[in-house]
C-alpha atoms as a PDB file:
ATOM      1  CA  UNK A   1     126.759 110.605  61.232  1.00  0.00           C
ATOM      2  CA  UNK A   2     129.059 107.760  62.452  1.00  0.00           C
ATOM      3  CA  UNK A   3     130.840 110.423  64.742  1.00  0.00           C
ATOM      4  CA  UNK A   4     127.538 112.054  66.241  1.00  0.00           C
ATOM      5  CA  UNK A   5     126.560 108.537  67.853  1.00  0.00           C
ATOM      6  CA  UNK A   6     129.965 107.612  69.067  1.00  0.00           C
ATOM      7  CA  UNK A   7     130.149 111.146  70.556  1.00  0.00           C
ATOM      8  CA  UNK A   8     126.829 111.414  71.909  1.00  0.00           C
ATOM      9  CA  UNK A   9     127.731 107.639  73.738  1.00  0.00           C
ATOM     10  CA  UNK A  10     130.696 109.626  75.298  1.00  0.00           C
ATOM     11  CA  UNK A  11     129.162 112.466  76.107  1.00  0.00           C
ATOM     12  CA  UNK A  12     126.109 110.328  78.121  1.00  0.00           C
ATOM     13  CA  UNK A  13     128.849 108.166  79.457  1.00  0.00           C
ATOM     14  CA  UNK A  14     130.718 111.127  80.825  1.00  0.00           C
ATOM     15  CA  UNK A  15     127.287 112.719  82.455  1.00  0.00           C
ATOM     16  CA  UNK A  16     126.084 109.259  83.800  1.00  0.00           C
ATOM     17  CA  UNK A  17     128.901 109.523  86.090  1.00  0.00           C
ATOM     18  CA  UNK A  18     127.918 112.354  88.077  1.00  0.00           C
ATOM     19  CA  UNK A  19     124.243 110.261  87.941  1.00  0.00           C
ATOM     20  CA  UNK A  20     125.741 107.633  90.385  1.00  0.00           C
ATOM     21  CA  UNK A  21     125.876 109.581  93.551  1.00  0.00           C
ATOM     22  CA  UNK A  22     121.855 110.530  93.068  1.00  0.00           C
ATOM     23  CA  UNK A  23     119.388 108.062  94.299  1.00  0.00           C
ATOM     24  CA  UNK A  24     116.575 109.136  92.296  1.00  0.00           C
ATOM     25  CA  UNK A  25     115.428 109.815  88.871  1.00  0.00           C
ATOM     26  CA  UNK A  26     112.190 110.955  90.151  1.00  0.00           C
ATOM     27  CA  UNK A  27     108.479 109.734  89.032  1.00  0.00           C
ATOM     28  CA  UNK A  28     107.323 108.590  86.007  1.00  0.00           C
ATOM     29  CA  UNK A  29     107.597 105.773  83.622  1.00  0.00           C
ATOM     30  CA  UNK A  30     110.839 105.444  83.268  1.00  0.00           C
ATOM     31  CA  UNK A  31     111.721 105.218  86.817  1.00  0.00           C
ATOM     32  CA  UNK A  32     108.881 102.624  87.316  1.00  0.00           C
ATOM     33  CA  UNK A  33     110.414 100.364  84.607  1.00  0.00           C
ATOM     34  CA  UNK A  34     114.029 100.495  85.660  1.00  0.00           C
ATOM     35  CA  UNK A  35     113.508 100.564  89.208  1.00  0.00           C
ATOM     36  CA  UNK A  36     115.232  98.706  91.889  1.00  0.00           C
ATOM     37  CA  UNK A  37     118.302  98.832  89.510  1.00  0.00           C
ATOM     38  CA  UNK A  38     121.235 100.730  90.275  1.00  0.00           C
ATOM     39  CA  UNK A  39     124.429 102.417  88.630  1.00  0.00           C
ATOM     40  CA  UNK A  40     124.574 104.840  85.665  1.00  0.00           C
ATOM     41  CA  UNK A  41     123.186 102.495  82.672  1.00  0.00           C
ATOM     42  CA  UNK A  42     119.503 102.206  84.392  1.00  0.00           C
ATOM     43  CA  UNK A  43     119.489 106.069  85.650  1.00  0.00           C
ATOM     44  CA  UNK A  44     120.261 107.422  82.619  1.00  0.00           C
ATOM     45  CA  UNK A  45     118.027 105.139  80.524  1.00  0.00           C
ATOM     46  CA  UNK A  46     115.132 106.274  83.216  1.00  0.00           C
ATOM     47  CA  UNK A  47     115.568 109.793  82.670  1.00  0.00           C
ATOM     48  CA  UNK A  48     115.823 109.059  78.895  1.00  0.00           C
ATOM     49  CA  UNK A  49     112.517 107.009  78.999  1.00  0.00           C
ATOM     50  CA  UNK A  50     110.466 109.932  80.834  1.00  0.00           C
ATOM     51  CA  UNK A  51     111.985 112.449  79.177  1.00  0.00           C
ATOM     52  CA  UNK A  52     111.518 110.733  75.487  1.00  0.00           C
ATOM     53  CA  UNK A  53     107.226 110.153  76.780  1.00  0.00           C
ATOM     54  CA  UNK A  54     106.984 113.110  79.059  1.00  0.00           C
ATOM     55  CA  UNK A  55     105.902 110.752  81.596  1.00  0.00           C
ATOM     56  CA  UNK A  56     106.963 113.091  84.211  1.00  0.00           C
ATOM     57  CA  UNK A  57     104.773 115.862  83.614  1.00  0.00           C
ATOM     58  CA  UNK A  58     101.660 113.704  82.689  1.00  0.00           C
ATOM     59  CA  UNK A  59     102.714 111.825  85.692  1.00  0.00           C
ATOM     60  CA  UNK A  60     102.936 115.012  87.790  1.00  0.00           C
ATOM     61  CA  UNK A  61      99.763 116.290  86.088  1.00  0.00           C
ATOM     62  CA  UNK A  62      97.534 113.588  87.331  1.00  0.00           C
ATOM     63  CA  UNK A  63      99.226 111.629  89.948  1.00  0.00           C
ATOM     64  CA  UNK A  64     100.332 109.024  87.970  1.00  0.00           C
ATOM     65  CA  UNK A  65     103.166 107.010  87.335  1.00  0.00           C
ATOM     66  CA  UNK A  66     104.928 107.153  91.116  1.00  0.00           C
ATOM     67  CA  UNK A  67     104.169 111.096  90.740  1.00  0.00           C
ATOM     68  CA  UNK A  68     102.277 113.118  92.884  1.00  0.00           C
ATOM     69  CA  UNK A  69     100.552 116.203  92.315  1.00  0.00           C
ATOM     70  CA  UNK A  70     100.812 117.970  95.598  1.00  0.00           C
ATOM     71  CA  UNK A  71     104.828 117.166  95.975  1.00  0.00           C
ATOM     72  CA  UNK A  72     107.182 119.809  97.085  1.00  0.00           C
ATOM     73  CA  UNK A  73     110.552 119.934  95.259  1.00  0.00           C
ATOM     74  CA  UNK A  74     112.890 118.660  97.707  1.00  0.00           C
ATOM     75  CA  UNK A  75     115.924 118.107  96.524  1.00  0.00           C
ATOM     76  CA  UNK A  76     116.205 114.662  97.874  1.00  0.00           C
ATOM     77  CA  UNK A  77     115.218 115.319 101.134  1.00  0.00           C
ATOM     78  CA  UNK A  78     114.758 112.328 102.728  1.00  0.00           C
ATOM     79  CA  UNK A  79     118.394 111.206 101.355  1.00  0.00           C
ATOM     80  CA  UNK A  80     119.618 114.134 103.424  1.00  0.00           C
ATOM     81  CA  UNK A  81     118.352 113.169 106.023  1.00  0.00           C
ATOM     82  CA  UNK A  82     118.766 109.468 106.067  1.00  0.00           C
ATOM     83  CA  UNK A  83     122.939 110.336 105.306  1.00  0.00           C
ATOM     84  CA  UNK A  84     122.432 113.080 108.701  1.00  0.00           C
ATOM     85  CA  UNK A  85     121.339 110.257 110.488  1.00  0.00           C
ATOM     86  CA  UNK A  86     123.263 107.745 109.626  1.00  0.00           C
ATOM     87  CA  UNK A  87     126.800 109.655 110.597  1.00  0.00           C
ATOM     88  CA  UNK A  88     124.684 111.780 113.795  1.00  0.00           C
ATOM     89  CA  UNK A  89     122.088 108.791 114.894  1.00  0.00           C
ATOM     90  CA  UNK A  90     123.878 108.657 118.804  1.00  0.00           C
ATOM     91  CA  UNK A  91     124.136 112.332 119.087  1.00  0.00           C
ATOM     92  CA  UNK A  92     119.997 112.618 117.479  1.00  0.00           C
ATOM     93  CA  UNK A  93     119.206 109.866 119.665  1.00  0.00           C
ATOM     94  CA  UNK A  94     120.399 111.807 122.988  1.00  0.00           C
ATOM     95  CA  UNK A  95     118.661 115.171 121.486  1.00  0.00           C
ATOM     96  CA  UNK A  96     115.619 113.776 120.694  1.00  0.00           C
ATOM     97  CA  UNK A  97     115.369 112.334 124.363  1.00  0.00           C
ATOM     98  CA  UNK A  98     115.890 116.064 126.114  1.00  0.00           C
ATOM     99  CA  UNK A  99     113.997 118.059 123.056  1.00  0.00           C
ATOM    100  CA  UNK A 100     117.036 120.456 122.310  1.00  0.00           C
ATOM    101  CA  UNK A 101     120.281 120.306 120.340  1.00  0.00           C
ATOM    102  CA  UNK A 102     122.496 120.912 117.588  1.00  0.00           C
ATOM    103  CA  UNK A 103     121.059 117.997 115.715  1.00  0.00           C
ATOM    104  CA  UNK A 104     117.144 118.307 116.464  1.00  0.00           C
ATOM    105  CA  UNK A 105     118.369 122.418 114.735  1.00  0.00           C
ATOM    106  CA  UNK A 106     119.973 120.710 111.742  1.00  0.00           C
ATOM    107  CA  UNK A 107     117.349 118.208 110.861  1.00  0.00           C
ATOM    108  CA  UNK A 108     115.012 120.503 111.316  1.00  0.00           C
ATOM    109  CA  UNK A 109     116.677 122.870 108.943  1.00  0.00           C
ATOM    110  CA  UNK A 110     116.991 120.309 106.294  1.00  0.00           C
ATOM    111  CA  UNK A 111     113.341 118.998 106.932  1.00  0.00           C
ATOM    112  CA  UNK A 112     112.600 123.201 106.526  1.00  0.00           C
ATOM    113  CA  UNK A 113     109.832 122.969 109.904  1.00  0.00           C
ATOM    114  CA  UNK A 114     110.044 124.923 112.698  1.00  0.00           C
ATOM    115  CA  UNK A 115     113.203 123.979 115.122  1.00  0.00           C
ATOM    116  CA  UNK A 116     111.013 123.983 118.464  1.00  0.00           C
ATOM    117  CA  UNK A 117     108.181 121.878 117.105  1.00  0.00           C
ATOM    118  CA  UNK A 118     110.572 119.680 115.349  1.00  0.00           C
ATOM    119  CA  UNK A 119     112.362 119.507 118.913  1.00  0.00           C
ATOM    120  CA  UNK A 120     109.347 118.750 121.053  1.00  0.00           C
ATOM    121  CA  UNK A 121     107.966 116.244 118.240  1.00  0.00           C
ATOM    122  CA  UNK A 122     111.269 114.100 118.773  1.00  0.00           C
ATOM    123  CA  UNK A 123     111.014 113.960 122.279  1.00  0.00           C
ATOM    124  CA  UNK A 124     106.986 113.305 122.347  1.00  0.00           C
ATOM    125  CA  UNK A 125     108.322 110.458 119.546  1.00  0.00           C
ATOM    126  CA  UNK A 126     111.512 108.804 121.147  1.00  0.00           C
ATOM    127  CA  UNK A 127     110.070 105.673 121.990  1.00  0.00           C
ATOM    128  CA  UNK A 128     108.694 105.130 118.743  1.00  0.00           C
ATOM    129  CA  UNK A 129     111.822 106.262 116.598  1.00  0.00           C
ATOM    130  CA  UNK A 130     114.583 104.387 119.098  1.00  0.00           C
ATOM    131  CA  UNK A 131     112.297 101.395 120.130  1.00  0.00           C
ATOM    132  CA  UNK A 132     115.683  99.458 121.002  1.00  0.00           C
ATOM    133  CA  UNK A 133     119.298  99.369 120.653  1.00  0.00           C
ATOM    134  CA  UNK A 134     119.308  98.016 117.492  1.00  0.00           C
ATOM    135  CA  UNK A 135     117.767 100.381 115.217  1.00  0.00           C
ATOM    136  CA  UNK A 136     119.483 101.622 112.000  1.00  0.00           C
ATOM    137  CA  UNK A 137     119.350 104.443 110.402  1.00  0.00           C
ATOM    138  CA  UNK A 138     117.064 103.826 107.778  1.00  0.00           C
ATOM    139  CA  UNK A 139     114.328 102.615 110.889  1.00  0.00           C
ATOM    140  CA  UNK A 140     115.133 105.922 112.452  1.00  0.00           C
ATOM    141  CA  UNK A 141     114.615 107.906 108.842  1.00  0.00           C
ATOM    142  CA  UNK A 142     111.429 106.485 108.358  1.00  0.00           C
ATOM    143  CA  UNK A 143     110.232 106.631 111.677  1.00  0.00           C
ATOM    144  CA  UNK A 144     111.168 110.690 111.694  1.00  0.00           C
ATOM    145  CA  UNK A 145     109.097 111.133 108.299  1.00  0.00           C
ATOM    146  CA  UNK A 146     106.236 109.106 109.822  1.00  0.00           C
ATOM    147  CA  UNK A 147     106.756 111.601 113.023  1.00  0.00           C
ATOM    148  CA  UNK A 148     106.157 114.394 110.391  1.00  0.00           C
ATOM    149  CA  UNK A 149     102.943 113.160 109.163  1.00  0.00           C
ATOM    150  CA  UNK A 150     101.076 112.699 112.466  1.00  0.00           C
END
């Protein structure tokens, strides 16, 4: 029985790894309690926690716990595009001010809307998502998903 436990250890050791590079555990109660905190240790013991309570699909179920109902499986969408912008923001930047261009395309393929609206929203938006010179990228990420909602 001794074995099991040390193995199991390894085994979640070995697979927390790979849990680094995501951002997210998703909704629920276990990544309410252990969030904020970051590394393998807290992700794993998030995804333990809602997967131990099913918090996740009570959570999804009723809009509770961080969850909502009406969510669309993204894939960690808005990490995509926050990683886009951070190595692309100059070349978005001079897109979004003439509405065309390989970047306004690729952000719109990652966002999955239409590539002219997408174009024409960015342009119609500039002044709100590039304010100033000194804008990072996580400004310009949220001010593109705000763009999205209006």
């Amino acid at each position: 029985m001794k074995k099991l436990y040390i193995l199991s250890a390894a085994a979640a050791l070995l697979i927390s790894g790979n849990a680094e590079a995501i951002d997210s555990t998703g909704c629920g109660l276990g990544s309410m309690a252990w969030r904020g905190q970051s590394g393998p240790a807290p992700q794993v013991l998030a995804v333990t926690t809602n997967g131990t309570f099913g918090s996740q699909t009570f959570g999804i179920s009723f809009g509770t716990s961080g969850c909502d109902p009406n969510g669309r499986i993204t894939g960690g969408t808005q990490k995509m595009v926050f990683n886009f912008i951070e190595n692309n923001m100059e070349q978005y930047a001079l897109d979004a001010s003439r509405g065309e261009g390989e970047t306004l395309d690729t952000l719109a393929g990652i966002l999955n809307v239409e590539k002219a609206e997408f174009a024409k929203k960015s342009q119609q938006y500039f002044a709100a998502i590039f304010p100033n010179d000194n804008v990072d990228a996580v400004y310009v990420t949220k001010q593109i998903f705000a763009m999205l909602q209006a």
